[in-house]
C-alpha atoms as a PDB file:
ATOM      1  CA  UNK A   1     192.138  17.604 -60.997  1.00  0.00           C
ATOM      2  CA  UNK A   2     192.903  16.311 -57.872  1.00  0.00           C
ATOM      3  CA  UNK A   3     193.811  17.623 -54.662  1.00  0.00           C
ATOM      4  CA  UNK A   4     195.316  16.322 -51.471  1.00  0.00           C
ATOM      5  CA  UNK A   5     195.376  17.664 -48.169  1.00  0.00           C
ATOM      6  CA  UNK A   6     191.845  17.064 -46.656  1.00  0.00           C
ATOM      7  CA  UNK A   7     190.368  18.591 -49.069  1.00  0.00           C
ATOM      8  CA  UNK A   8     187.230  16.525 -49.876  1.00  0.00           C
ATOM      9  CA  UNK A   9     188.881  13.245 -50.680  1.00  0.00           C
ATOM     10  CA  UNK A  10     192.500  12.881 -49.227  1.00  0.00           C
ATOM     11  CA  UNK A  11     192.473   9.156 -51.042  1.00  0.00           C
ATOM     12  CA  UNK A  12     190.497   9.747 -54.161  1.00  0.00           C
ATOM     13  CA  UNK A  13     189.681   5.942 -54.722  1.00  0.00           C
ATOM     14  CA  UNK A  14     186.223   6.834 -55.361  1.00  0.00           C
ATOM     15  CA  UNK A  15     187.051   9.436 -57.975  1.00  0.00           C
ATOM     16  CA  UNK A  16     189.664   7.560 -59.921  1.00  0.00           C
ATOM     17  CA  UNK A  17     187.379   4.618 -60.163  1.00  0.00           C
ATOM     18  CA  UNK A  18     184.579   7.075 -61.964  1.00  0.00           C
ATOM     19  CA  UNK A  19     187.415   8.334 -64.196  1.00  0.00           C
ATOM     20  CA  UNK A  20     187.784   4.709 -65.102  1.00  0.00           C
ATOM     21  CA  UNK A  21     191.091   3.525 -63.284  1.00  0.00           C
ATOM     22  CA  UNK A  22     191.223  -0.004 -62.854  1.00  0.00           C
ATOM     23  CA  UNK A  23     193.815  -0.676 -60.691  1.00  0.00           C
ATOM     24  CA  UNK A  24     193.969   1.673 -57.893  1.00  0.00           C
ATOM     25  CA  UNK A  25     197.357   2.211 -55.994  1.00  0.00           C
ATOM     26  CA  UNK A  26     196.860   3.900 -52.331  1.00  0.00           C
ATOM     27  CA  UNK A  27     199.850   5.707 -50.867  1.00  0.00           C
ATOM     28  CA  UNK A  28     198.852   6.840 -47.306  1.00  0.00           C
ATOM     29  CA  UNK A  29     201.744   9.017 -44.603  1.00  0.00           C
ATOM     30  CA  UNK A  30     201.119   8.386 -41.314  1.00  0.00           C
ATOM     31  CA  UNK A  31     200.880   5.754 -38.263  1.00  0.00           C
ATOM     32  CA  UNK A  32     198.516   5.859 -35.550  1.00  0.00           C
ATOM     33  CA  UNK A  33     197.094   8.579 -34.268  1.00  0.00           C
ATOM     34  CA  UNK A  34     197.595  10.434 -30.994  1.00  0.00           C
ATOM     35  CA  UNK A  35     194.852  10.638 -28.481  1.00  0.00           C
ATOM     36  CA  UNK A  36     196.071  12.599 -25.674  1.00  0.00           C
ATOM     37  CA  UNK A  37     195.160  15.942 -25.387  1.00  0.00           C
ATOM     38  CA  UNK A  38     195.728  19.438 -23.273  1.00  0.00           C
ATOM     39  CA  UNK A  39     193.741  21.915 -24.239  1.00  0.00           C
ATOM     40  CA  UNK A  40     190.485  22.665 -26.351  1.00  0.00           C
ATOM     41  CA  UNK A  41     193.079  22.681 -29.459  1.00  0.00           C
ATOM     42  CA  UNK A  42     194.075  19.690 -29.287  1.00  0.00           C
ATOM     43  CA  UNK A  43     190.725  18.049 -28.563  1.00  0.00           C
ATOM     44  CA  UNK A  44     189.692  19.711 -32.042  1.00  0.00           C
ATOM     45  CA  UNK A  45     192.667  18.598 -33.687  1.00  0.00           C
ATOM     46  CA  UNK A  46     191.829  14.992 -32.327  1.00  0.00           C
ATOM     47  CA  UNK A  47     188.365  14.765 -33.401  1.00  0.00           C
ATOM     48  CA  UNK A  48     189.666  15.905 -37.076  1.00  0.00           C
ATOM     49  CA  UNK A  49     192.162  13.291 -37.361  1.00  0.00           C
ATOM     50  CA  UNK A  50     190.028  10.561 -35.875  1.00  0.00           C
ATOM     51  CA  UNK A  51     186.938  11.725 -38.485  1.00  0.00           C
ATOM     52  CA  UNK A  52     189.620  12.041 -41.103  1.00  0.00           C
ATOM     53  CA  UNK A  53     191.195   8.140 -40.174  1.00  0.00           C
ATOM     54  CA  UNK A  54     187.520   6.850 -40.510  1.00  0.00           C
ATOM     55  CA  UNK A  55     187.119   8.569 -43.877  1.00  0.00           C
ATOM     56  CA  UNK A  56     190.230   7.592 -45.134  1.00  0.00           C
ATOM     57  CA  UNK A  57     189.490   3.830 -43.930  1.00  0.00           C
ATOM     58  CA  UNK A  58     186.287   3.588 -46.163  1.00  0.00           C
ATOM     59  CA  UNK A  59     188.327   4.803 -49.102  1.00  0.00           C
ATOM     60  CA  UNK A  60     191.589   2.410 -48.442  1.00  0.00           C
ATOM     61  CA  UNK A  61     188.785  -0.716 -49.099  1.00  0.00           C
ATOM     62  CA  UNK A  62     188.163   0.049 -52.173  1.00  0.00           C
ATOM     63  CA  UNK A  63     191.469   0.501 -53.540  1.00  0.00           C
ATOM     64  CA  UNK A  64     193.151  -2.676 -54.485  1.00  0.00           C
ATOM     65  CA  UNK A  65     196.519  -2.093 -53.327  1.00  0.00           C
ATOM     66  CA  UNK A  66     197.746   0.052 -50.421  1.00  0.00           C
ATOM     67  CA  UNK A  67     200.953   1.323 -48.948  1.00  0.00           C
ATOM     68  CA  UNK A  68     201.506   3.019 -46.023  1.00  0.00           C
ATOM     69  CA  UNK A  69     204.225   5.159 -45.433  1.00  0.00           C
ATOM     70  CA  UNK A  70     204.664   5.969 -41.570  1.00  0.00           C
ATOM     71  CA  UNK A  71     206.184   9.166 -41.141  1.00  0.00           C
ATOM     72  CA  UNK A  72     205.209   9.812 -37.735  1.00  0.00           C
ATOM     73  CA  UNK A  73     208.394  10.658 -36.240  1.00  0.00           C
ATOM     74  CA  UNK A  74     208.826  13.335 -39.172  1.00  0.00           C
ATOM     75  CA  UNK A  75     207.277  16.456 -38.189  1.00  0.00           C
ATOM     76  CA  UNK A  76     205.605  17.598 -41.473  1.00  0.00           C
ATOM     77  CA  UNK A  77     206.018  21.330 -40.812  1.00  0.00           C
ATOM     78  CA  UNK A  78     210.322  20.871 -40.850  1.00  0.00           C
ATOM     79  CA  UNK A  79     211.771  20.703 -44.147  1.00  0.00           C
ATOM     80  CA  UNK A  80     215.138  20.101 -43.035  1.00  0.00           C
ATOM     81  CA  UNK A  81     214.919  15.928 -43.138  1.00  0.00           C
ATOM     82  CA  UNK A  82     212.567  15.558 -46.329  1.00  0.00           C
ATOM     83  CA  UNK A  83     215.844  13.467 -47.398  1.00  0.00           C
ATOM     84  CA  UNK A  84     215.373  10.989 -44.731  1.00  0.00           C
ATOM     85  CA  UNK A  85     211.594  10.536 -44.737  1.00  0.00           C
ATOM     86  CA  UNK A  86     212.055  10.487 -48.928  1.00  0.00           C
ATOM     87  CA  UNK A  87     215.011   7.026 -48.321  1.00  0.00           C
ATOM     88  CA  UNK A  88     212.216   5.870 -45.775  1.00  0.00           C
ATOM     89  CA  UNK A  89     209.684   6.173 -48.444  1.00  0.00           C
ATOM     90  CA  UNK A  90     211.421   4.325 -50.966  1.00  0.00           C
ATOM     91  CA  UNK A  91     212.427   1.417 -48.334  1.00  0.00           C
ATOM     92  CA  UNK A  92     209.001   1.196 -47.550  1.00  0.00           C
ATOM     93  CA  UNK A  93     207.325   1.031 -51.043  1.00  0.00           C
ATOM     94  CA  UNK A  94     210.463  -1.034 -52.500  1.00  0.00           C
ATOM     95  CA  UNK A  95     209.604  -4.016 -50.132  1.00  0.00           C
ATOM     96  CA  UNK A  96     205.966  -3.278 -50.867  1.00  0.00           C
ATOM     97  CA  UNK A  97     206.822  -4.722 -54.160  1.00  0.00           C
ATOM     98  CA  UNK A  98     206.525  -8.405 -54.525  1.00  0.00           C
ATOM     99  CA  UNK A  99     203.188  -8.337 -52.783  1.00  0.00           C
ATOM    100  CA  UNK A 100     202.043  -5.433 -55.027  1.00  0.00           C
ATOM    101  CA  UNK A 101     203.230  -8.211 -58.184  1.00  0.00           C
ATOM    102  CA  UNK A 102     201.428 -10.718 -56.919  1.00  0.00           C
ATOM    103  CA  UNK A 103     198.155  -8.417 -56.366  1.00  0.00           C
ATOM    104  CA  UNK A 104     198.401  -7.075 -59.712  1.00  0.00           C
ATOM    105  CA  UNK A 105     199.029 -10.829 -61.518  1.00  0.00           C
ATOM    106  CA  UNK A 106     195.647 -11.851 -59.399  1.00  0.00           C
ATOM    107  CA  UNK A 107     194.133  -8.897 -61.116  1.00  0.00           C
ATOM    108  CA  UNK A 108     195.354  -9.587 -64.012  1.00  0.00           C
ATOM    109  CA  UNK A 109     194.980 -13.516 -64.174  1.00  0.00           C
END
């Protein structure tokens, strides 16, 4: 079973791949990460996502297609526009498509 959520592997490329997968599609939410800081907090926080970005990084190369979803400007602790960041979503992936036909005829060829 797999897990999200920094867990151990928030993109289980590695994992699928052992469980025999051969085309792997990465979905990744986010956009660049913030560096500024206040407090001791956020410093934490910062070295977590930066550790987590570099983890994530070595896992994106092996997948054969990615996707990335920015959702930066949604704060992922408010429900209340899950509608809007869903229609961004689908935007996003929907143009994502002719390049992830092409990938998967290469693949395929």
């Amino acid at each position: 079973m797999l897990v999200d959520g920094y867990v151990l592997a928030n993109i289980p490329v590695r994992e699928l791949r052992a469980e025999g997968a051969d085309f792997i599609i990465a979905m990744t939410l986010g956009g660049e990460t913030e560096t500024g800081y206040n407090n001791g907090f956020d410093i934490i926080n910062l070295v977590e996502a930066l550790k987590y970005e570099k983890l994530n990084q070595w896992e994106l190369e092996e997948a054969d297609f990615h996707i990335n979803i920015n959702i930066k400007k949604f704060d992922g602790m408010k429900f209340n526009n899950y509608e809007i960041a869903m229609r961004h979503g689908y935007r996003v992936t929907k143009r994502a498509l002719p390049r992830l036909q092409r990938r998967l005829a290469e693949a395929n060829g």
